[in-house]
N, C-alpha and C. Protein backbone atom coordinates (compact mmCIF):
# COMPACT_ATOMS: atom_id res chain seq x y z
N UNK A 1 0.85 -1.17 0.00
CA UNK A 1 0.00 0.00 0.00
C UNK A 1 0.89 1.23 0.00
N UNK A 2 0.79 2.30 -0.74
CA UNK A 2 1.55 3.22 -1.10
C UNK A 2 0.80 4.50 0.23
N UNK A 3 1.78 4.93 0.84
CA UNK A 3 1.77 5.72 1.67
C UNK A 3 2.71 7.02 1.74
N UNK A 4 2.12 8.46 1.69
CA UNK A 4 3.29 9.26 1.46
C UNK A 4 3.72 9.63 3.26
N UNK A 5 5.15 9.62 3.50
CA UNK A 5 5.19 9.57 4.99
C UNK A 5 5.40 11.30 5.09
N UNK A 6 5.10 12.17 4.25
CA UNK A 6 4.70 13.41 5.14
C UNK A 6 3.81 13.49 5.17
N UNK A 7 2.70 12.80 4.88
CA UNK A 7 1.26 13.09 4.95
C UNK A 7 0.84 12.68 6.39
N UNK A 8 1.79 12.23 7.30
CA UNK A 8 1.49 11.89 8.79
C UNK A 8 2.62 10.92 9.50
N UNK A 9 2.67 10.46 10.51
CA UNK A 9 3.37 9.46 11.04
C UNK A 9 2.40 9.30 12.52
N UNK A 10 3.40 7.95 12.60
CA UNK A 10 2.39 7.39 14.36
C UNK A 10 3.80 7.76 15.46
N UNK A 11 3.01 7.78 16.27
CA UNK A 11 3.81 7.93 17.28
C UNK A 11 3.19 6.87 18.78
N UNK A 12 3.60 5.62 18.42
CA UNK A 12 2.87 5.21 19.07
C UNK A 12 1.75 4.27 18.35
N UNK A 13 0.68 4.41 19.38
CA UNK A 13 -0.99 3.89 18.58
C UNK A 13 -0.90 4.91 17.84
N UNK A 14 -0.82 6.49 18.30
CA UNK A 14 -1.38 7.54 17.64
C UNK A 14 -1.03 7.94 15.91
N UNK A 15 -1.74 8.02 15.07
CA UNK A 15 -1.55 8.40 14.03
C UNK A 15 -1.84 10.51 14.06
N UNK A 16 -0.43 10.93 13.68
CA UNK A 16 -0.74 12.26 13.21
C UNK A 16 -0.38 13.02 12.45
N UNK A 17 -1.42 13.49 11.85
CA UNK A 17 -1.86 13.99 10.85
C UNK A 17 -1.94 15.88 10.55
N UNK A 18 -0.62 16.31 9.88
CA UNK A 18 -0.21 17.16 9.98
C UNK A 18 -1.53 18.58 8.94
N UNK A 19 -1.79 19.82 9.20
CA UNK A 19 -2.68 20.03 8.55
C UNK A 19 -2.24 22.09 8.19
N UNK A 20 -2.81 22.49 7.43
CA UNK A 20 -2.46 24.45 7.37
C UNK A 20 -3.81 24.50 7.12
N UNK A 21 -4.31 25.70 8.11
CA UNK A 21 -5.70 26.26 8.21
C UNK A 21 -5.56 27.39 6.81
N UNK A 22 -6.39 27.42 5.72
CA UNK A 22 -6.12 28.38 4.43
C UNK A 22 -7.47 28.98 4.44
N UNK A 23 -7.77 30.06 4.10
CA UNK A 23 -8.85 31.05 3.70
C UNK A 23 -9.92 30.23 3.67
N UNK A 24 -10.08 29.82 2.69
CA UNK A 24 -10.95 28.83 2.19
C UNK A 24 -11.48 28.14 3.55
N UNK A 25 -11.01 27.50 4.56
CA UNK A 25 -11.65 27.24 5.55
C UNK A 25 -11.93 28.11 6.68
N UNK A 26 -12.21 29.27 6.78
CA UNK A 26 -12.28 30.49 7.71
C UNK A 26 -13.60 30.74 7.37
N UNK A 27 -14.29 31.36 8.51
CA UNK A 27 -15.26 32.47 7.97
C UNK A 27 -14.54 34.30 7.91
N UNK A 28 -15.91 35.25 7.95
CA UNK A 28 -14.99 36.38 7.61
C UNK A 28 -13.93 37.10 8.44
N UNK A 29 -14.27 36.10 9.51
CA UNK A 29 -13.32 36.95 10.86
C UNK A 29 -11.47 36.16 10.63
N UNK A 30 -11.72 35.30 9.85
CA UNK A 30 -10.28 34.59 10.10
C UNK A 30 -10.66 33.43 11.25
N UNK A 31 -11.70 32.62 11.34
CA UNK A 31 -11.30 31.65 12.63
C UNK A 31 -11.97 30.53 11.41
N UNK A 32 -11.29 29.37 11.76
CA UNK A 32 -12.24 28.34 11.24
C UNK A 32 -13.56 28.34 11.55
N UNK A 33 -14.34 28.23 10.15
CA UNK A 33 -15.32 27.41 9.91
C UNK A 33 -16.17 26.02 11.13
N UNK A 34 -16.89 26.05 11.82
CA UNK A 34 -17.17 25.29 13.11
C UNK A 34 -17.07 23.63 12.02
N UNK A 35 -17.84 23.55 11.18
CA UNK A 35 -18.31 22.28 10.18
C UNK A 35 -17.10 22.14 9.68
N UNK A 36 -15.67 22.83 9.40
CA UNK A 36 -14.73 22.01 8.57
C UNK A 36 -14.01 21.41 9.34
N UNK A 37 -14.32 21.54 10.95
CA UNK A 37 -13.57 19.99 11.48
C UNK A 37 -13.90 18.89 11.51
N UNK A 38 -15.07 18.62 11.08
CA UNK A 38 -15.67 17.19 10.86
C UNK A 38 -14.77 16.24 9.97
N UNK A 39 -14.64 17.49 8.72
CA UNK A 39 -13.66 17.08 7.63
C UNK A 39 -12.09 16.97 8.36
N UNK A 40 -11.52 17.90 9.00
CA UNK A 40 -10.11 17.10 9.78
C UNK A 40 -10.12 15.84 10.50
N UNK A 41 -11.31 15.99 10.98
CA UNK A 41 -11.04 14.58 11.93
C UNK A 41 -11.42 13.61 10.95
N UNK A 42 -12.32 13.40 9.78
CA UNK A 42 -12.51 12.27 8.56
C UNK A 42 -11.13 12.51 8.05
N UNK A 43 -10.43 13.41 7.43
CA UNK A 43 -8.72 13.32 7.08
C UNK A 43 -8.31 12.23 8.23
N UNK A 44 -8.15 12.85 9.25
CA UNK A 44 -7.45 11.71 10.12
C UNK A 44 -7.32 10.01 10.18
N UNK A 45 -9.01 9.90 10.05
CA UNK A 45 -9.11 8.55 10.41
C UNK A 45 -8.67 7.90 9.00
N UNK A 46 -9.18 8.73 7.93
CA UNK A 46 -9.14 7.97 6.39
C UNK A 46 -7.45 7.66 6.25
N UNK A 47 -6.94 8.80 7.03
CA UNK A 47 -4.98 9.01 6.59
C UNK A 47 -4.38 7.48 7.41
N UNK A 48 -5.08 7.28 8.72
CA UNK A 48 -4.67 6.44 10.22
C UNK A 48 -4.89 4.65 9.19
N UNK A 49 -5.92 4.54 8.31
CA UNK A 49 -6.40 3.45 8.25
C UNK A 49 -5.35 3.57 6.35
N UNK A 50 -5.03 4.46 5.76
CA UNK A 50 -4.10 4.57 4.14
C UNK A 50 -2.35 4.04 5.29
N UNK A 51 -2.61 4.69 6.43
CA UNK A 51 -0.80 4.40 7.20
C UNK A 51 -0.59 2.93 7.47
N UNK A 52 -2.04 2.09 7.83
CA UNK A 52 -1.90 0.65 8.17
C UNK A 52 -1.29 -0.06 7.51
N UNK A 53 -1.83 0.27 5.80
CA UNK A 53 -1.72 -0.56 4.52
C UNK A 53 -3.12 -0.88 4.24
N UNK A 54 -4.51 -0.41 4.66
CA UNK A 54 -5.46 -0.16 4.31
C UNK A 54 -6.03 1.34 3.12
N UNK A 55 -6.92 1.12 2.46
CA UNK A 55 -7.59 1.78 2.01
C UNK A 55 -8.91 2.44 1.69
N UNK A 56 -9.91 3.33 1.66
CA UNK A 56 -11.63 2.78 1.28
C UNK A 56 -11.53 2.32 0.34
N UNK A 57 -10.51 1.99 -0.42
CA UNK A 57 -10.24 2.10 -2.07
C UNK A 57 -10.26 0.77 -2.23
N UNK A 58 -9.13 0.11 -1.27
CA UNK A 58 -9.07 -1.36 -1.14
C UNK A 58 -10.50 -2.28 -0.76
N UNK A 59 -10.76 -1.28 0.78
CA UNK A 59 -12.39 -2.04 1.11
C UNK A 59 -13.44 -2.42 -0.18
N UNK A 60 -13.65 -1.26 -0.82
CA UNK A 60 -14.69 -1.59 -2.05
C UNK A 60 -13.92 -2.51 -2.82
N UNK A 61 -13.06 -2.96 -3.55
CA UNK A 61 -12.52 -3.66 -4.20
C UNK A 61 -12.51 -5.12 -3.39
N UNK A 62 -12.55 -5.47 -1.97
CA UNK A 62 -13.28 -6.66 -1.26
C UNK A 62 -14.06 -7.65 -1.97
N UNK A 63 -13.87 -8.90 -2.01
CA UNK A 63 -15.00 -9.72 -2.54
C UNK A 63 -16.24 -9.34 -1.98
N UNK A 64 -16.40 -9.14 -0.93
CA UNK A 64 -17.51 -8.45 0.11
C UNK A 64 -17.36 -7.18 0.02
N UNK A 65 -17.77 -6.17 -0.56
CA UNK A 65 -17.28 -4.41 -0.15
C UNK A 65 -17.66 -4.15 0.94
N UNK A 66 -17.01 -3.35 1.72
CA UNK A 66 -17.64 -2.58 2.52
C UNK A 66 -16.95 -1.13 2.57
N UNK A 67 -17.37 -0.32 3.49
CA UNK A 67 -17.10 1.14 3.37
C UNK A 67 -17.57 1.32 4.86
N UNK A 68 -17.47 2.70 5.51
CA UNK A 68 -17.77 3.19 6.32
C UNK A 68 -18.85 4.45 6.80
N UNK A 69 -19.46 4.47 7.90
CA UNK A 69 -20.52 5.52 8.22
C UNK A 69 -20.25 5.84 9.27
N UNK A 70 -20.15 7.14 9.49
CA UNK A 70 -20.18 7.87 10.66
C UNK A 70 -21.56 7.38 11.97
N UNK A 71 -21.60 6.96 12.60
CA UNK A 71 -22.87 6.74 13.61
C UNK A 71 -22.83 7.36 14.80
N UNK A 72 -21.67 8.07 15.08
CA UNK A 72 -21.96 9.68 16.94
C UNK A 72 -20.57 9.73 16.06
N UNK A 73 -21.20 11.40 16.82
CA UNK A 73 -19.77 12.12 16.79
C UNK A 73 -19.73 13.00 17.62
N UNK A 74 -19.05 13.39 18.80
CA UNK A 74 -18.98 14.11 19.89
C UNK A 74 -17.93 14.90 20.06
N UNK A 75 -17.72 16.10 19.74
CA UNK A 75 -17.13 17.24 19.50
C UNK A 75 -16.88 18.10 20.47
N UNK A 76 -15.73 18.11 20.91
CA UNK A 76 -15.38 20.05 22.29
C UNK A 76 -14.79 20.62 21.49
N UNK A 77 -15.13 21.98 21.09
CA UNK A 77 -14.22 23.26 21.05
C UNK A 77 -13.90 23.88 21.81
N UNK A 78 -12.33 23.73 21.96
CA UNK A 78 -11.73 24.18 23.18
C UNK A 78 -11.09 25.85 22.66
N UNK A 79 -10.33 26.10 21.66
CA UNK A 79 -10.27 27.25 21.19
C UNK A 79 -10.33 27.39 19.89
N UNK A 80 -10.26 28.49 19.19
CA UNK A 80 -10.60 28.91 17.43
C UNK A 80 -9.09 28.25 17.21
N UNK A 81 -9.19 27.73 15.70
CA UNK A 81 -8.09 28.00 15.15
C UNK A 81 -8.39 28.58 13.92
N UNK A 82 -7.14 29.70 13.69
CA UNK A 82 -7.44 30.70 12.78
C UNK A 82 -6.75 30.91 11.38
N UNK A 83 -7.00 31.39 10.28
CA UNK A 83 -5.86 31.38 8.82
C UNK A 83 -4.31 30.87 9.27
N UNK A 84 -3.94 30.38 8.43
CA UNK A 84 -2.63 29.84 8.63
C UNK A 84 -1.99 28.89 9.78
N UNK A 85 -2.83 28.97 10.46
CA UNK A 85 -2.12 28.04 11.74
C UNK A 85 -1.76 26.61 11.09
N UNK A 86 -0.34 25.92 11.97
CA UNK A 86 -0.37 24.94 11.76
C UNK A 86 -0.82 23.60 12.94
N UNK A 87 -1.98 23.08 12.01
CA UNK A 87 -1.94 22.14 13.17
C UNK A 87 -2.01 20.75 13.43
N UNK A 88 -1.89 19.77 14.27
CA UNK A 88 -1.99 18.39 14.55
C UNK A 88 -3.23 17.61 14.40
N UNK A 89 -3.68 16.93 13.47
CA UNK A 89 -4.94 15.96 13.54
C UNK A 89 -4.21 14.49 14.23
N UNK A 90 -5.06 14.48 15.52
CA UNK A 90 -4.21 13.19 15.98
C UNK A 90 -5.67 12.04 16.41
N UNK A 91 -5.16 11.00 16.01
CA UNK A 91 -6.12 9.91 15.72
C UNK A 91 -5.50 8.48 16.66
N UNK A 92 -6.70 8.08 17.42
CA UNK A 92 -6.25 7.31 18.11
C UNK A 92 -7.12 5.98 18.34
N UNK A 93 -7.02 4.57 17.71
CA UNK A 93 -7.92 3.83 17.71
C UNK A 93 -8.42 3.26 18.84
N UNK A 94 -9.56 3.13 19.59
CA UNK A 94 -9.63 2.71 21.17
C UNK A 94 -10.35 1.27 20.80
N UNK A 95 -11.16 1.26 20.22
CA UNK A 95 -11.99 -0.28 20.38
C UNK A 95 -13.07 -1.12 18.95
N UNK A 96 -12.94 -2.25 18.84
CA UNK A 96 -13.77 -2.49 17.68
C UNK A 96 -14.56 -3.32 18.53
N UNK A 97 -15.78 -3.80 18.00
CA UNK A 97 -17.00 -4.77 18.14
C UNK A 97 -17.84 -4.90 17.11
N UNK A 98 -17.69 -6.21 16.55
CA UNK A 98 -18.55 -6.15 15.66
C UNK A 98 -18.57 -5.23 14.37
N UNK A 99 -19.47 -4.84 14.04
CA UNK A 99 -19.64 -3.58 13.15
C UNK A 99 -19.05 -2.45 13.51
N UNK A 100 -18.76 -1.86 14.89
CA UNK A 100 -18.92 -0.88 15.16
C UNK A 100 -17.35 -0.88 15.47
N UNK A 101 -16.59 0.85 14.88
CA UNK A 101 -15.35 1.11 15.62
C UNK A 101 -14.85 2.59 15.94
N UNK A 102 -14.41 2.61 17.52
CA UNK A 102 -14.50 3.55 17.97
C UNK A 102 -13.44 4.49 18.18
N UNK A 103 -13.11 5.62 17.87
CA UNK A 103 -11.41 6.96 18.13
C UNK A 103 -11.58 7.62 18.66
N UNK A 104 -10.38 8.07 19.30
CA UNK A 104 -10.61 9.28 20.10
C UNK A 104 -9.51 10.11 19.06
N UNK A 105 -10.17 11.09 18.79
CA UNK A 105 -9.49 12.37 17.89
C UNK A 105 -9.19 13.72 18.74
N UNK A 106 -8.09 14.59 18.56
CA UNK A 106 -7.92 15.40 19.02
C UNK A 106 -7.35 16.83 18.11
N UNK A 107 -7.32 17.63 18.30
CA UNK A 107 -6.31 18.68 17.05
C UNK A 107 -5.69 19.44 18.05
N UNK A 108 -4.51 19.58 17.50
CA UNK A 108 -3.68 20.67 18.26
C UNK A 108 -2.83 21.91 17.56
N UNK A 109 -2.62 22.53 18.34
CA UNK A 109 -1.97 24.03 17.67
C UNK A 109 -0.88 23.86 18.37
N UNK A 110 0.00 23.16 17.92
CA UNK A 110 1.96 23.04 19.15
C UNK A 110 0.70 22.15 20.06
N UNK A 111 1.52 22.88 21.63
CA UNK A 111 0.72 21.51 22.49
C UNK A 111 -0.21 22.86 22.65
N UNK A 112 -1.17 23.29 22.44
CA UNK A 112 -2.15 23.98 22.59
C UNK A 112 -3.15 22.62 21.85
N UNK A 113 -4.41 22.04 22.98
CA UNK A 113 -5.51 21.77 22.52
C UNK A 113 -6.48 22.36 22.15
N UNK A 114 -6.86 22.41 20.63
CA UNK A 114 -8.07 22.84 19.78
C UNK A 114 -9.02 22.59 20.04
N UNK A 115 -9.26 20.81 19.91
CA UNK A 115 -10.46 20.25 19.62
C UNK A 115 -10.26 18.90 20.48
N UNK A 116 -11.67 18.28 20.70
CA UNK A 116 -11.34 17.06 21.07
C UNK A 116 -12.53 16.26 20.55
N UNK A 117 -12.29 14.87 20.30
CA UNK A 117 -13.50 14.39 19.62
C UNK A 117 -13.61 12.96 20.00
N UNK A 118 -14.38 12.50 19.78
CA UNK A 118 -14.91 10.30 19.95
C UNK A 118 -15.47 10.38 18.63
N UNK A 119 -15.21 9.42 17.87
CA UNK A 119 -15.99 9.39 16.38
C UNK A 119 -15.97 7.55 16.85
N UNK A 120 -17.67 7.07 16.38
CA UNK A 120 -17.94 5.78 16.14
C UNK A 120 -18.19 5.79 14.99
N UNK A 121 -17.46 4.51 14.05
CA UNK A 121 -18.20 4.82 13.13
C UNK A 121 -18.74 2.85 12.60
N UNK A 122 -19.56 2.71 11.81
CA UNK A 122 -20.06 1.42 11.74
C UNK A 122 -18.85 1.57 9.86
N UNK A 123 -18.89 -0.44 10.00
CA UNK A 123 -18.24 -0.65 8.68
C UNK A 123 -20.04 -1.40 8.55
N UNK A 124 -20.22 -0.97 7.00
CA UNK A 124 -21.46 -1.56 6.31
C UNK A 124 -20.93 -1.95 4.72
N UNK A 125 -22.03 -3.08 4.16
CA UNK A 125 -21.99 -3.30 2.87
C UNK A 125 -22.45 -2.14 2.26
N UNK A 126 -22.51 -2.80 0.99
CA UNK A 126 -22.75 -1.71 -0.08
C UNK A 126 -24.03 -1.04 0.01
N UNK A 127 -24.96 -1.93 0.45
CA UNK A 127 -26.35 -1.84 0.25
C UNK A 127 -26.42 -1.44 1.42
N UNK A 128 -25.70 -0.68 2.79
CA UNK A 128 -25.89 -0.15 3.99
C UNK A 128 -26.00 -0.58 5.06
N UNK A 129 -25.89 -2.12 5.13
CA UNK A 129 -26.49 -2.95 6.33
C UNK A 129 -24.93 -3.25 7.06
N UNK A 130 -24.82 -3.19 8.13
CA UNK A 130 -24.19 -2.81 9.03
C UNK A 130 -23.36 -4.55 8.69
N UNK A 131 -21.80 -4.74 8.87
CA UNK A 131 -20.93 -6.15 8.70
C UNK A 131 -19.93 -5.88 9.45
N UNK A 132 -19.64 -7.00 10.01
CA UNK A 132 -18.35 -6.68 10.75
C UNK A 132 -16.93 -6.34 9.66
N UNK A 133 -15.75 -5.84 10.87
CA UNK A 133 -15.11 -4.85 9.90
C UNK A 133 -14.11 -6.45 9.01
N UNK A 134 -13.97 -6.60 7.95
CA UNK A 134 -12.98 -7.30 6.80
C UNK A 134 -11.95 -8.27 7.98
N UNK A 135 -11.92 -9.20 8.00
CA UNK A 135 -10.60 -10.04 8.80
C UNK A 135 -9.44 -9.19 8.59
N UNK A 136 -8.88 -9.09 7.28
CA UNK A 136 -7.81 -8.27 6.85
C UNK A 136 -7.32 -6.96 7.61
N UNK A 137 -8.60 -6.72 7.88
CA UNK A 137 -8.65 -4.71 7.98
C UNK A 137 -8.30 -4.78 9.48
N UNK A 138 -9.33 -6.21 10.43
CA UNK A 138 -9.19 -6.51 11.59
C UNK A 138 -7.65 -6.40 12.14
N UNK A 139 -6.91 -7.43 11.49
CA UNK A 139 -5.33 -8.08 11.34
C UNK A 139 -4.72 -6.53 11.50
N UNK A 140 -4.95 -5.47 10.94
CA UNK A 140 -4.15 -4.48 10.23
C UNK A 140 -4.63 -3.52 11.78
N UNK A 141 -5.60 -3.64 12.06
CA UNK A 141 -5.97 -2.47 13.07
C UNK A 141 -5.67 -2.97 14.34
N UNK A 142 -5.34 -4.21 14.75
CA UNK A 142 -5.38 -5.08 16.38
C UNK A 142 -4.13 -4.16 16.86
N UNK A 143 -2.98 -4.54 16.69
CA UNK A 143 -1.81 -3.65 17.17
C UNK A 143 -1.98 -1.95 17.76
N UNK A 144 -2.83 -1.53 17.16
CA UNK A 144 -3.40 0.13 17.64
C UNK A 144 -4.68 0.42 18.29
N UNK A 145 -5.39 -1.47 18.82
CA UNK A 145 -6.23 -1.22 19.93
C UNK A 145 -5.59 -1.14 20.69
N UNK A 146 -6.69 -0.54 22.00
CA UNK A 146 -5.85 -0.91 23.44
C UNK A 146 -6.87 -1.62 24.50
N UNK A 147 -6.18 -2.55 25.23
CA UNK A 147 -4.52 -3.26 24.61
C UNK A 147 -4.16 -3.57 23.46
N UNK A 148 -3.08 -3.70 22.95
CA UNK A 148 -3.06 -3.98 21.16
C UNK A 148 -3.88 -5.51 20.82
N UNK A 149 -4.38 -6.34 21.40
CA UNK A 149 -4.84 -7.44 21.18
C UNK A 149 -5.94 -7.45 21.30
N UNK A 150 -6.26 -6.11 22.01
CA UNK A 150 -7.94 -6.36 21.89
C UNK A 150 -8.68 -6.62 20.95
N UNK A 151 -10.08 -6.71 20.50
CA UNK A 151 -10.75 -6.48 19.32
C UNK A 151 -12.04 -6.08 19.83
N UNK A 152 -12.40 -5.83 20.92
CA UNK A 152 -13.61 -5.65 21.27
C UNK A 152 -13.86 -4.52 22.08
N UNK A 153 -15.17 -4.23 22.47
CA UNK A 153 -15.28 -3.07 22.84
C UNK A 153 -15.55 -2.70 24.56
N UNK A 154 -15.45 -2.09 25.54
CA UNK A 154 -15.22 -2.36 27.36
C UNK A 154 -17.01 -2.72 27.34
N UNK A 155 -16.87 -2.79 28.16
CA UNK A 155 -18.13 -3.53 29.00
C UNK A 155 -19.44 -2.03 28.67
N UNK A 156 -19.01 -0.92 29.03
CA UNK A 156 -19.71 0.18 28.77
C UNK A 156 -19.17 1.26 27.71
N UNK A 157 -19.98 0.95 26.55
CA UNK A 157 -19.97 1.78 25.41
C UNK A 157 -20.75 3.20 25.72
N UNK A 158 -20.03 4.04 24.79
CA UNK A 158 -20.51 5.43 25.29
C UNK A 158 -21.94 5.78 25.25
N UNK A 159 -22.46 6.17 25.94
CA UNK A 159 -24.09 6.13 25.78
C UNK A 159 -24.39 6.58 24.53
N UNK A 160 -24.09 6.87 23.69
CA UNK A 160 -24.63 7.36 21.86
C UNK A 160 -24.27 6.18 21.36
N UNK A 161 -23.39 5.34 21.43
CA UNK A 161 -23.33 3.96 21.15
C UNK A 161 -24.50 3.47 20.11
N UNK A 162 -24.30 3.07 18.96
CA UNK A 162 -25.71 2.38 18.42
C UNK A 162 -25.13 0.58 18.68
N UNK A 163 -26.03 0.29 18.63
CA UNK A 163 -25.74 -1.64 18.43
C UNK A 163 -25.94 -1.32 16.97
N UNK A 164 -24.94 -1.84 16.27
CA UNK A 164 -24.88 -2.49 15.22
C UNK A 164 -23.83 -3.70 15.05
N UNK A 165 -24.09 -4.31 14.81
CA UNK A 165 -23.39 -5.77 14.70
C UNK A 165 -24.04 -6.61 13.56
């Protein structure tokens, strides 16, 4: 799997994901846009799962396709970040079950915290119905649960939690 290594590195579990705030994502005052971090933290996870040796590119190409859906996303804004800043998308895999797999995302400005986030998201077929995630993809992601051997999810899932399995 072809990976460009400035486009991020791990440190650790953590995958991060280097980013420049440009016009284009500001409103008129110069601060980001509240909605274009949804899109950093999807950079993140899409960059965390291209660093494994995974792809969405690869998933659809699956004898089985599957792809991914966002199902909670729980968001703090801790401060603006504004034109030009440079900053950290950092991605951190905590737990799979079943269909369902869960990160804790964060952004930073230096060690100044931005943002902080939990993204679940379900792996589904083509046709939308919720499958557990590819053996392959499993194999590729175990090492960056925690513990790295885990595959499953603690006893209490976050209350936005959907069951899908």
């Amino acid at each position: 799997m072809e990976h460009d290594i400035a486009a991020g590195r791990f440190c650790g579990r953590e995958y991060i994901l280097p980013l420049r705030i440009y016009y284009e994502d500001t409103d008129f005052s110069g601060v980001v846009y509240h909605a274009n971090y949804v899109r950093y933290l999807e950079r993140g996870r899409s960059e965390f799962i291209r660093a494994i040796g995974a792809s969405h590119t690869s998933l659809m190409r699956e004898p089985r396709p599957a792809t991914f859906m966002v199902s909670a996303l729980d968001m703090r804004f801790l401060r603006p970040a504004r034109i030009d800043d440079r900053l950290e998308v950092r991605t951190l895999m905590e737990w799979v079950r079943g269909a369902r797999i869960f990160c804790r995302q964060s952004i930073f400005r230096g060690n100044e915290l931005i943002l902080e986030a939990g993204a679940e998201n379900v792996c589904v077929s083509l046709d939308g119905r919720p499958r557990r995630l590819p053996a392959a993809l499993m194999d590729r992601l175990r090492p960056y649960l925690d513990p790295p051997v885990a595959a499953v999810a603690p006893a209490e899932p976050p209350a936005y939690a959907v069951a899908a399995e």
